[in-house]
N, C-alpha and C. Protein backbone atom coordinates (compact mmCIF):
# COMPACT_ATOMS: atom_id res chain seq x y z
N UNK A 1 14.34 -0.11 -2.13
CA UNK A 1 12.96 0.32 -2.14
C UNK A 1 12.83 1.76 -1.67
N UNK A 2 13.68 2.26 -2.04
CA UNK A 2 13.57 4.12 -1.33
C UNK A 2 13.19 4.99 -2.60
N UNK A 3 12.81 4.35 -3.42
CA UNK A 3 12.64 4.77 -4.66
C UNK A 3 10.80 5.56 -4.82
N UNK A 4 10.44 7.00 -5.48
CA UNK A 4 9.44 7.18 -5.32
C UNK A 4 8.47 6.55 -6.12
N UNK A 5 7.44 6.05 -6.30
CA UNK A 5 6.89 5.26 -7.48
C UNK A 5 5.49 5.65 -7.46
N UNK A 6 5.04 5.64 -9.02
CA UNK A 6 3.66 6.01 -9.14
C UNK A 6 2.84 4.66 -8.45
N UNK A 7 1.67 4.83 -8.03
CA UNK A 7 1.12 3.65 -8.08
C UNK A 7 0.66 2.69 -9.16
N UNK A 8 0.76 3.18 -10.37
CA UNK A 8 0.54 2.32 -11.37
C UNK A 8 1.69 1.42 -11.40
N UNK A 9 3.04 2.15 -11.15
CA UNK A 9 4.57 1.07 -10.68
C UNK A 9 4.45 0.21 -9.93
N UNK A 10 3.96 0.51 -8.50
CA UNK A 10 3.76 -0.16 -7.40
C UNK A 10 2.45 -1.10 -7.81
N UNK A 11 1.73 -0.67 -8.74
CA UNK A 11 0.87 -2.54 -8.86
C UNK A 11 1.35 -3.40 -9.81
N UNK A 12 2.10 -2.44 -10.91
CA UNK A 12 3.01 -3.73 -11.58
C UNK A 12 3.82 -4.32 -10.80
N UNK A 13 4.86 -3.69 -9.81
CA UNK A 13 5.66 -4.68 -9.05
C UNK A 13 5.35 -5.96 -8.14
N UNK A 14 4.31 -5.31 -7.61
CA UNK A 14 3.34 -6.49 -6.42
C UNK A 14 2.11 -6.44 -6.60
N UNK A 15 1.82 -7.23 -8.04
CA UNK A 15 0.50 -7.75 -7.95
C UNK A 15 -0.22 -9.07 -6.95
N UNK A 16 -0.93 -8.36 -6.65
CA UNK A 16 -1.79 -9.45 -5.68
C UNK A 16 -0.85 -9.54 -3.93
N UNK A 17 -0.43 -8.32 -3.61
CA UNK A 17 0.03 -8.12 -2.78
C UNK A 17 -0.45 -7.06 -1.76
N UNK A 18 -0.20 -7.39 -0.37
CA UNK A 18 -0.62 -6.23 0.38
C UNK A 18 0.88 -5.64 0.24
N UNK A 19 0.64 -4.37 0.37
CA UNK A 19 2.29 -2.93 0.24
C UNK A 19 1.91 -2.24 1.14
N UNK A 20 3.17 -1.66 2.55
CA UNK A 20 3.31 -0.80 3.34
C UNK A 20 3.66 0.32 2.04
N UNK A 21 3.13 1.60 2.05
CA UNK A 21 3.57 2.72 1.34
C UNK A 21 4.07 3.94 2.06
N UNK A 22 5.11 4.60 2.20
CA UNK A 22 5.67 5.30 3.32
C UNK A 22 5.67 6.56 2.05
N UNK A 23 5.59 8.00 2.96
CA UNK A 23 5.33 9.07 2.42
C UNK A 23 4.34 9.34 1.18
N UNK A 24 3.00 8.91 1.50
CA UNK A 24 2.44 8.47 0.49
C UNK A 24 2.14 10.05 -0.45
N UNK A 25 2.01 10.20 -1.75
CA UNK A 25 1.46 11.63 -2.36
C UNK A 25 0.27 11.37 -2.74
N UNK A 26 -0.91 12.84 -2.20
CA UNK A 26 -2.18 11.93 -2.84
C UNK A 26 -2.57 13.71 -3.55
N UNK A 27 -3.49 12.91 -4.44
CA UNK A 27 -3.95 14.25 -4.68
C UNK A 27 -5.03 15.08 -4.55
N UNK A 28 -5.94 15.89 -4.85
CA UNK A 28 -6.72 17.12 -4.33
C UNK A 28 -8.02 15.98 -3.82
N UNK A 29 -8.40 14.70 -4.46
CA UNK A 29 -9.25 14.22 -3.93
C UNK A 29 -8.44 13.34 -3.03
N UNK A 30 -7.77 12.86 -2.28
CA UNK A 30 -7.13 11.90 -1.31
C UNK A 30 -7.28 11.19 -2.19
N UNK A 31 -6.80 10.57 -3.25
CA UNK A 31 -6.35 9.53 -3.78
C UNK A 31 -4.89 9.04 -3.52
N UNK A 32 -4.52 8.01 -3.44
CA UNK A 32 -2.90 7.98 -3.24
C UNK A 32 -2.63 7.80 -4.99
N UNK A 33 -1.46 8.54 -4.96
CA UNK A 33 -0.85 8.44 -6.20
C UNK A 33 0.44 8.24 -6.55
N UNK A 34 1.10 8.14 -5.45
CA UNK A 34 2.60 7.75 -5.50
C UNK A 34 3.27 7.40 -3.78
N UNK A 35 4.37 6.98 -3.73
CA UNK A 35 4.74 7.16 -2.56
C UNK A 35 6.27 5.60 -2.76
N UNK A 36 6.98 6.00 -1.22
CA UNK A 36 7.65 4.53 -1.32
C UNK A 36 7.64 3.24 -0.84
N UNK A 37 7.80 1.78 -1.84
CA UNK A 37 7.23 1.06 -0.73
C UNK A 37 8.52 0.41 -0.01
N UNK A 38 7.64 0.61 1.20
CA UNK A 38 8.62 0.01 2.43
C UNK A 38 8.41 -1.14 2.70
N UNK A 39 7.05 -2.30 2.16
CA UNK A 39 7.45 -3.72 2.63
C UNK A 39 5.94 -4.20 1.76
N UNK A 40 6.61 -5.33 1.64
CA UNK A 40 4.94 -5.97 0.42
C UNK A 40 5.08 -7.36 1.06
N UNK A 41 4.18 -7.93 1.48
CA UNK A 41 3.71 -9.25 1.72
C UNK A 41 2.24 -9.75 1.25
N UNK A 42 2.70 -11.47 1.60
CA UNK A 42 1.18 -11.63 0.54
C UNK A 42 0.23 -11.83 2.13
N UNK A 43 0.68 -11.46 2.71
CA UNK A 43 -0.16 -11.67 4.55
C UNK A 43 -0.34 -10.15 5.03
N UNK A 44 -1.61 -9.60 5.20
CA UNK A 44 -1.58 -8.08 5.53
C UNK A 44 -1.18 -7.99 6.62
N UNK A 45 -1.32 -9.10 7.53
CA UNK A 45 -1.22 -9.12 9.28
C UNK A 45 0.48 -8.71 9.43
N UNK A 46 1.06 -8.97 8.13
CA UNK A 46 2.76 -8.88 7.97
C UNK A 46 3.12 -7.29 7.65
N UNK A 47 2.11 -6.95 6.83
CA UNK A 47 2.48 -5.19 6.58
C UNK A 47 2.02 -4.38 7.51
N UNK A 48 0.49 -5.62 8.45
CA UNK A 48 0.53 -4.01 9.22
C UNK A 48 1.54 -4.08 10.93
N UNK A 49 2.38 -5.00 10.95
CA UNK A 49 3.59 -5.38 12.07
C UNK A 49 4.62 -4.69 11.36
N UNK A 50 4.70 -4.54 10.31
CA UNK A 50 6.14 -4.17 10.36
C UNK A 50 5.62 -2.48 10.25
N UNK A 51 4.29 -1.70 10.03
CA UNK A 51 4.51 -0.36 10.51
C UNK A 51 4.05 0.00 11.57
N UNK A 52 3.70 -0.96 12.20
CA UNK A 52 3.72 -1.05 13.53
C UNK A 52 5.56 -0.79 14.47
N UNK A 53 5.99 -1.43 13.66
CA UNK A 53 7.56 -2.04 13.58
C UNK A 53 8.52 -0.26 13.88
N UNK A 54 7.90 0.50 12.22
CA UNK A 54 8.78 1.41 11.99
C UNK A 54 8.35 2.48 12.14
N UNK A 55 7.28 2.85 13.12
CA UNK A 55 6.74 4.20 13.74
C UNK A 55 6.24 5.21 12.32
N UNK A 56 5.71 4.86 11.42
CA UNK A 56 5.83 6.35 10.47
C UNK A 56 4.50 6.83 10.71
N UNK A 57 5.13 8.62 10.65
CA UNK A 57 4.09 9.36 10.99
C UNK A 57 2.77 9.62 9.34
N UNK A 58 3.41 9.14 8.63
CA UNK A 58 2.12 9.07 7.26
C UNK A 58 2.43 7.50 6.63
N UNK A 59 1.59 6.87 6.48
CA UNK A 59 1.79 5.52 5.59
C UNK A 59 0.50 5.18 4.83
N UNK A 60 0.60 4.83 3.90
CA UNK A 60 -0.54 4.16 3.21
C UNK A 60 -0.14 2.36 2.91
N UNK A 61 -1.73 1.53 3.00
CA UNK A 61 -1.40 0.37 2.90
C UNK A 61 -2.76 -0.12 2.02
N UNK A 62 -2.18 -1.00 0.89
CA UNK A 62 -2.91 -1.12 -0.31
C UNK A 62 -3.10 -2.44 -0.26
N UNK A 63 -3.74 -3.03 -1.04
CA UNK A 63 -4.16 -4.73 -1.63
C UNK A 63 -4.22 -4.38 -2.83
N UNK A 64 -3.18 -4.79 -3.55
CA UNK A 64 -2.92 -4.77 -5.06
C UNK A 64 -3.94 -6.08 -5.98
N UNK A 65 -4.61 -6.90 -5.41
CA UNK A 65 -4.96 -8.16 -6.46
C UNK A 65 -6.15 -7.59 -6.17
N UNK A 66 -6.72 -8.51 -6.71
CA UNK A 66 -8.44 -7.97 -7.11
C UNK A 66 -9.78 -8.80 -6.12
N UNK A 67 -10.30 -8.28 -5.98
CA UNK A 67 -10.97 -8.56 -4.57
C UNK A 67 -12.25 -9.49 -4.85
N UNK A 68 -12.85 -10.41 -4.16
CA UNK A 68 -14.12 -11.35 -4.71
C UNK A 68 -15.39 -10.66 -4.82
N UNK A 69 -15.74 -11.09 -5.32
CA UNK A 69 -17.40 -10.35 -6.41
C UNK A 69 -18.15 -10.08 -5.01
N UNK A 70 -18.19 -11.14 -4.11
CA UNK A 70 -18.95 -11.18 -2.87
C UNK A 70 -18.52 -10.32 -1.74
N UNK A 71 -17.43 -9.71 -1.66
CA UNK A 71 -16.79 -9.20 -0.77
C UNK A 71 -17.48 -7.67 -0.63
N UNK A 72 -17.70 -7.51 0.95
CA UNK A 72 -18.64 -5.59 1.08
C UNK A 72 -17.06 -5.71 1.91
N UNK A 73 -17.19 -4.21 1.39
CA UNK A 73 -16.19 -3.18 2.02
C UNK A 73 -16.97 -2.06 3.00
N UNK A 74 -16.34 -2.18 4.15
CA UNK A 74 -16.52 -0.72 5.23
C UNK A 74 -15.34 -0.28 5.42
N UNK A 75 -16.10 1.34 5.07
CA UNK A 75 -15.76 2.10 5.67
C UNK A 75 -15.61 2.97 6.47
């Protein structure tokens, strides 16, 4: 998994997955657009221990499946 990957890679690989993303690349609007993943579980409480785990100073962490009609997001 040291491999750099677009994120369109990284949702074909782990759909419906939470992904630790280490060195994430984003672009002029902060979008993430690539980066590597360092750990995918289907439990987020699991991705966010293990970068808890591995100290990184930039990480991004995604939910690849698709979220319920009812669900509000904050930010």
């Amino acid at each position: 998994m040291n491999d750099v990957l677009t994120i369109e890679e990284i949702k074909s690989r782990y759909p419906s997955e939470w992904v630790l993303i280490g060195e994430p690349q984003l672009d002029e609007m902060s979008r993430l657009m690539a980066g590597k993943v360092l750990f995918h579980s289907s439990l987020r409480d699991d991705v966010y221990r293990k970068a808890v785990e591995l100290h990184l100073p930039h990480f991004a962490v995604r939910y690849l499946g698709s979220l319920p009609e009812n669900m509000a997001l904050v930010l």
